[in-house]
N, C-alpha and C. Protein backbone atom coordinates (compact mmCIF):
# COMPACT_ATOMS: atom_id res chain seq x y z
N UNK A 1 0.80 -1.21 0.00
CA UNK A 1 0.00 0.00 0.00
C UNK A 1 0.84 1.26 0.00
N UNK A 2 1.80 1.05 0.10
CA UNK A 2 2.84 2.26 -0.14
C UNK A 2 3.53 3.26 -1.47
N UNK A 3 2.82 2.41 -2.41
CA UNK A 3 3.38 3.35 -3.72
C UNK A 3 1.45 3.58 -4.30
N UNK A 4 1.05 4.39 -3.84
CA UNK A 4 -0.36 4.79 -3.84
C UNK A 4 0.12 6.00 -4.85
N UNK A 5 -0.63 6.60 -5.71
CA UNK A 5 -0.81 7.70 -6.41
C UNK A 5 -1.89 8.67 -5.89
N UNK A 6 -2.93 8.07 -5.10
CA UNK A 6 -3.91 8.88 -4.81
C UNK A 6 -3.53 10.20 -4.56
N UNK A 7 -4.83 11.47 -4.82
CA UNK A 7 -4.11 12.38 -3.98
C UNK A 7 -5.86 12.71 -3.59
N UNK A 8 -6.33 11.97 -3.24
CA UNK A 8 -8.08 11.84 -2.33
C UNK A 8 -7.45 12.00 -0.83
N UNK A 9 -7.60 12.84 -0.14
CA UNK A 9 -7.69 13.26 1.17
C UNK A 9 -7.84 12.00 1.63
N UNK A 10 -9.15 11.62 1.79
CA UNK A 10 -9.81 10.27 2.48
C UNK A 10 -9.02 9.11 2.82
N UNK A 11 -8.48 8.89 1.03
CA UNK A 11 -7.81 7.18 0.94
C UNK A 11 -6.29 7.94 1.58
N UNK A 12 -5.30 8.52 1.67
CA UNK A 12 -4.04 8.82 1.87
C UNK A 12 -4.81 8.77 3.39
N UNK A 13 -5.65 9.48 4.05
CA UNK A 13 -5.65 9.45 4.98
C UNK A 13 -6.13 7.83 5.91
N UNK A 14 -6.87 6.96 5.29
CA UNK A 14 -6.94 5.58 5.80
C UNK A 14 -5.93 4.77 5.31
N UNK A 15 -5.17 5.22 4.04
CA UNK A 15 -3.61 4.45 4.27
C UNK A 15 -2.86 4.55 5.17
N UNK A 16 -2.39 5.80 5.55
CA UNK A 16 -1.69 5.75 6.81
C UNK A 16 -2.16 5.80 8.02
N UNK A 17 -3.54 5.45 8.33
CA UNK A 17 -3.62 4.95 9.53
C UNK A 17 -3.93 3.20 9.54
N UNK A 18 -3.54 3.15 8.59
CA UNK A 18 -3.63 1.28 8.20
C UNK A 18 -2.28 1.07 8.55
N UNK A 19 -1.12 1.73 7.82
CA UNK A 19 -0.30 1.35 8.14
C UNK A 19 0.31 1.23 9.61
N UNK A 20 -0.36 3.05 10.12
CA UNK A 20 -0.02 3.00 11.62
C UNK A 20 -0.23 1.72 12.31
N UNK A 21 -1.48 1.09 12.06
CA UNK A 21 -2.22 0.00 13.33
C UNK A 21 -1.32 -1.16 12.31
N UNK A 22 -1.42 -1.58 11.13
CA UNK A 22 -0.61 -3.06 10.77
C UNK A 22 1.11 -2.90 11.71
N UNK A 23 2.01 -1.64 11.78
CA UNK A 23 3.14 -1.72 12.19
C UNK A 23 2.78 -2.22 13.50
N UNK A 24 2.19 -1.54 14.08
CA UNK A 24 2.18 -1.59 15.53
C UNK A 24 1.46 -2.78 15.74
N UNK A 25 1.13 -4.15 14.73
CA UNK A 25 0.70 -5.44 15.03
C UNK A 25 -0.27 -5.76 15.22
N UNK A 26 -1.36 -4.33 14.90
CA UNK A 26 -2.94 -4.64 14.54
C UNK A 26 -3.43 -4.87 13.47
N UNK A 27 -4.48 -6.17 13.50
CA UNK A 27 -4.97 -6.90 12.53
C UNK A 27 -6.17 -5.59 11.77
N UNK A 28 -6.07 -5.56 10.72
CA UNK A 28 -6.66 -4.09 9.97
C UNK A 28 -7.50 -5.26 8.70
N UNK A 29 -9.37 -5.34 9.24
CA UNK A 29 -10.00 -5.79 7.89
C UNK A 29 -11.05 -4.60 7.35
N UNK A 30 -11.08 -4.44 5.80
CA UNK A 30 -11.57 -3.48 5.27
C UNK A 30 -12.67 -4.89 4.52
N UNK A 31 -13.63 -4.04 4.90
CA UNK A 31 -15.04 -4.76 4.39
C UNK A 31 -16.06 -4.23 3.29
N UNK A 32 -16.23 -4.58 2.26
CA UNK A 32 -17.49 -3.71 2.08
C UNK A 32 -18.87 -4.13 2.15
N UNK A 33 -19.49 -3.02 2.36
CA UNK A 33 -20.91 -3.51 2.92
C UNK A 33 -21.56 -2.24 1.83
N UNK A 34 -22.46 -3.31 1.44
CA UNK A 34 -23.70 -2.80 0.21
C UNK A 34 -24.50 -1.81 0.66
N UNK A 35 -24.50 -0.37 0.50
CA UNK A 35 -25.81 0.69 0.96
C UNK A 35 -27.16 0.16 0.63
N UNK A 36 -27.65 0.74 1.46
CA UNK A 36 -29.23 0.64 1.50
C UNK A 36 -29.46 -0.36 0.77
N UNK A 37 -28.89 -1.55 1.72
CA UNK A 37 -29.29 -3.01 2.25
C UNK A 37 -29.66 -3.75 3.41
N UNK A 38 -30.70 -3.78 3.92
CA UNK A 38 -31.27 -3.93 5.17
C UNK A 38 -31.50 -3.36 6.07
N UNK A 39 -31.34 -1.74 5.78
CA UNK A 39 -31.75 -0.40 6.46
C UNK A 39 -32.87 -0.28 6.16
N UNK A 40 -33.91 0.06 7.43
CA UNK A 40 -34.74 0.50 7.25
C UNK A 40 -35.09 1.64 7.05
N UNK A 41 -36.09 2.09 5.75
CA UNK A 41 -36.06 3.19 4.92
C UNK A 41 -35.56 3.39 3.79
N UNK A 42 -33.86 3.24 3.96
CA UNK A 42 -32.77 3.08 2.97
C UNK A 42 -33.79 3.06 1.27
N UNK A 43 -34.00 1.85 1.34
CA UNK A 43 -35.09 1.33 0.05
C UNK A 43 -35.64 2.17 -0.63
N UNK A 44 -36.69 2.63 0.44
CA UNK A 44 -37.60 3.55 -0.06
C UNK A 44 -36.70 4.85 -0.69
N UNK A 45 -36.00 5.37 0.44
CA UNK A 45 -34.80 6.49 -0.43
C UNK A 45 -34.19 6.62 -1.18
N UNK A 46 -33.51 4.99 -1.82
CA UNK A 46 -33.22 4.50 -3.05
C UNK A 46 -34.27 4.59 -3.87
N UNK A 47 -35.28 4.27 -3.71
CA UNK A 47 -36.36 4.24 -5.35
C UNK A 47 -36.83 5.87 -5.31
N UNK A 48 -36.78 5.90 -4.49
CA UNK A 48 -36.99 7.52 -4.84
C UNK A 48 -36.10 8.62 -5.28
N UNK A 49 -34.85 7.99 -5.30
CA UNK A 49 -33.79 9.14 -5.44
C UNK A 49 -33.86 8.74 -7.22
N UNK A 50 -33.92 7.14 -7.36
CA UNK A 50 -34.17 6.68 -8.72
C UNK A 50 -35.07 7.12 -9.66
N UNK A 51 -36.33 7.35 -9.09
CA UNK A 51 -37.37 8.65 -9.63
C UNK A 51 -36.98 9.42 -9.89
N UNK A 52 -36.21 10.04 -9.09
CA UNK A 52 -36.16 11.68 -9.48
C UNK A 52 -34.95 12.38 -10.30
N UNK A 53 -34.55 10.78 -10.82
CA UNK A 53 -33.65 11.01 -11.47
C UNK A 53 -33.88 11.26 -13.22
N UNK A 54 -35.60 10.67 -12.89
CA UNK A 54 -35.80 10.28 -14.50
C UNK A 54 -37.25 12.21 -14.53
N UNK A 55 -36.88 12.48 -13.75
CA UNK A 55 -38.08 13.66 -13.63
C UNK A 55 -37.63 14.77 -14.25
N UNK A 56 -38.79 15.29 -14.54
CA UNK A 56 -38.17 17.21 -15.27
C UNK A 56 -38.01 18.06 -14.17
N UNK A 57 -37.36 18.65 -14.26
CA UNK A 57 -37.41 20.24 -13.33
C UNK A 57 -39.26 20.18 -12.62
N UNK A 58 -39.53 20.77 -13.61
CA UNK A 58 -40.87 21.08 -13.15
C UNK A 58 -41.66 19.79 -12.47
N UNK A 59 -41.53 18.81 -12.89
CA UNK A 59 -41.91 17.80 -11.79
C UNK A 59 -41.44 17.56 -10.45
N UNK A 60 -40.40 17.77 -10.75
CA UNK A 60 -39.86 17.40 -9.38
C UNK A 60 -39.90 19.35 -7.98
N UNK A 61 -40.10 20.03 -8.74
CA UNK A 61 -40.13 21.28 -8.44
C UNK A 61 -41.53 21.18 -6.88
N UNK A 62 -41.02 21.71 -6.19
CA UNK A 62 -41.90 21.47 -4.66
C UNK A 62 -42.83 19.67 -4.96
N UNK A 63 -42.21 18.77 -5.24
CA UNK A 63 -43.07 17.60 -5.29
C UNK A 63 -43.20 17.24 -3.42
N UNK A 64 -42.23 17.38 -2.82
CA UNK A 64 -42.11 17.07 -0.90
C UNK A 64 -41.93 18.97 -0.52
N UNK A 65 -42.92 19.32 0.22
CA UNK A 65 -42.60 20.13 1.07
C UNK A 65 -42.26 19.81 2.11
N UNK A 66 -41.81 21.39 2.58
CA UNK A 66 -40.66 21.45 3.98
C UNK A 66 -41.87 21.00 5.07
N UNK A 67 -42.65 21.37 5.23
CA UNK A 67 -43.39 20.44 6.45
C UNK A 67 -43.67 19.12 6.15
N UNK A 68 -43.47 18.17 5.12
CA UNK A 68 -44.04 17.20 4.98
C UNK A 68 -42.22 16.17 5.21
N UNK A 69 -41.65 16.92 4.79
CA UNK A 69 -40.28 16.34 5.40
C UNK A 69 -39.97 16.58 7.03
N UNK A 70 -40.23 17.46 7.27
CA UNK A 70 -39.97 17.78 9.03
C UNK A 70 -41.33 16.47 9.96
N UNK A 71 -42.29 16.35 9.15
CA UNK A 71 -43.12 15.43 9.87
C UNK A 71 -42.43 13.74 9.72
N UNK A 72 -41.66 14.11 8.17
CA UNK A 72 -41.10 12.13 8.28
C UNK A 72 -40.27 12.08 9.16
N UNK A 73 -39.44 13.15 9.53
CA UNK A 73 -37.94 13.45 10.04
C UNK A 73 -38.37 12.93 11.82
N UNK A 74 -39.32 13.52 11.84
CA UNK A 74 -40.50 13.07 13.28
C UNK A 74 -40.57 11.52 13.68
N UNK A 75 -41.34 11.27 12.24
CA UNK A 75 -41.51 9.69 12.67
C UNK A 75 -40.35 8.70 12.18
């Protein structure tokens, strides 16, 4: 992991704290785990973000108002 090109903030920054914990003899596993997979909600936020991807301006234009989001945000 040492001849990296990145220059992403993020990854330079979890390389060298990988390396920190592997020197120092900690076992380091990187996993990936699938989004909005077995979250509840997740789903629904996925097909909807998928909608609104295929929408015009004007459709999608006030389709959720601000109180109708502050009431999901509730429950």
């Amino acid at each position: 992991m040492n001849n990296t090109t990145s220059k992403n903030e993020v990854i330079l920054d979890t390389l060298e704290k990988h390396l920190k914990l592997t020197t120092n003899g900690q076992e380091v596993r990187i996993i990936w785990v699938p989004s909005h997979v077995g979250i509840i909600g997740n789903e629904a936020a996925d097909q909807a973000a998928k909608e609104a991807t295929s929408m015009t301006i004007s459709e999608s234009h006030n389709k959720l108002l601000m109180e109708d989001m502050l009431k999901m945000a509730k429950d």
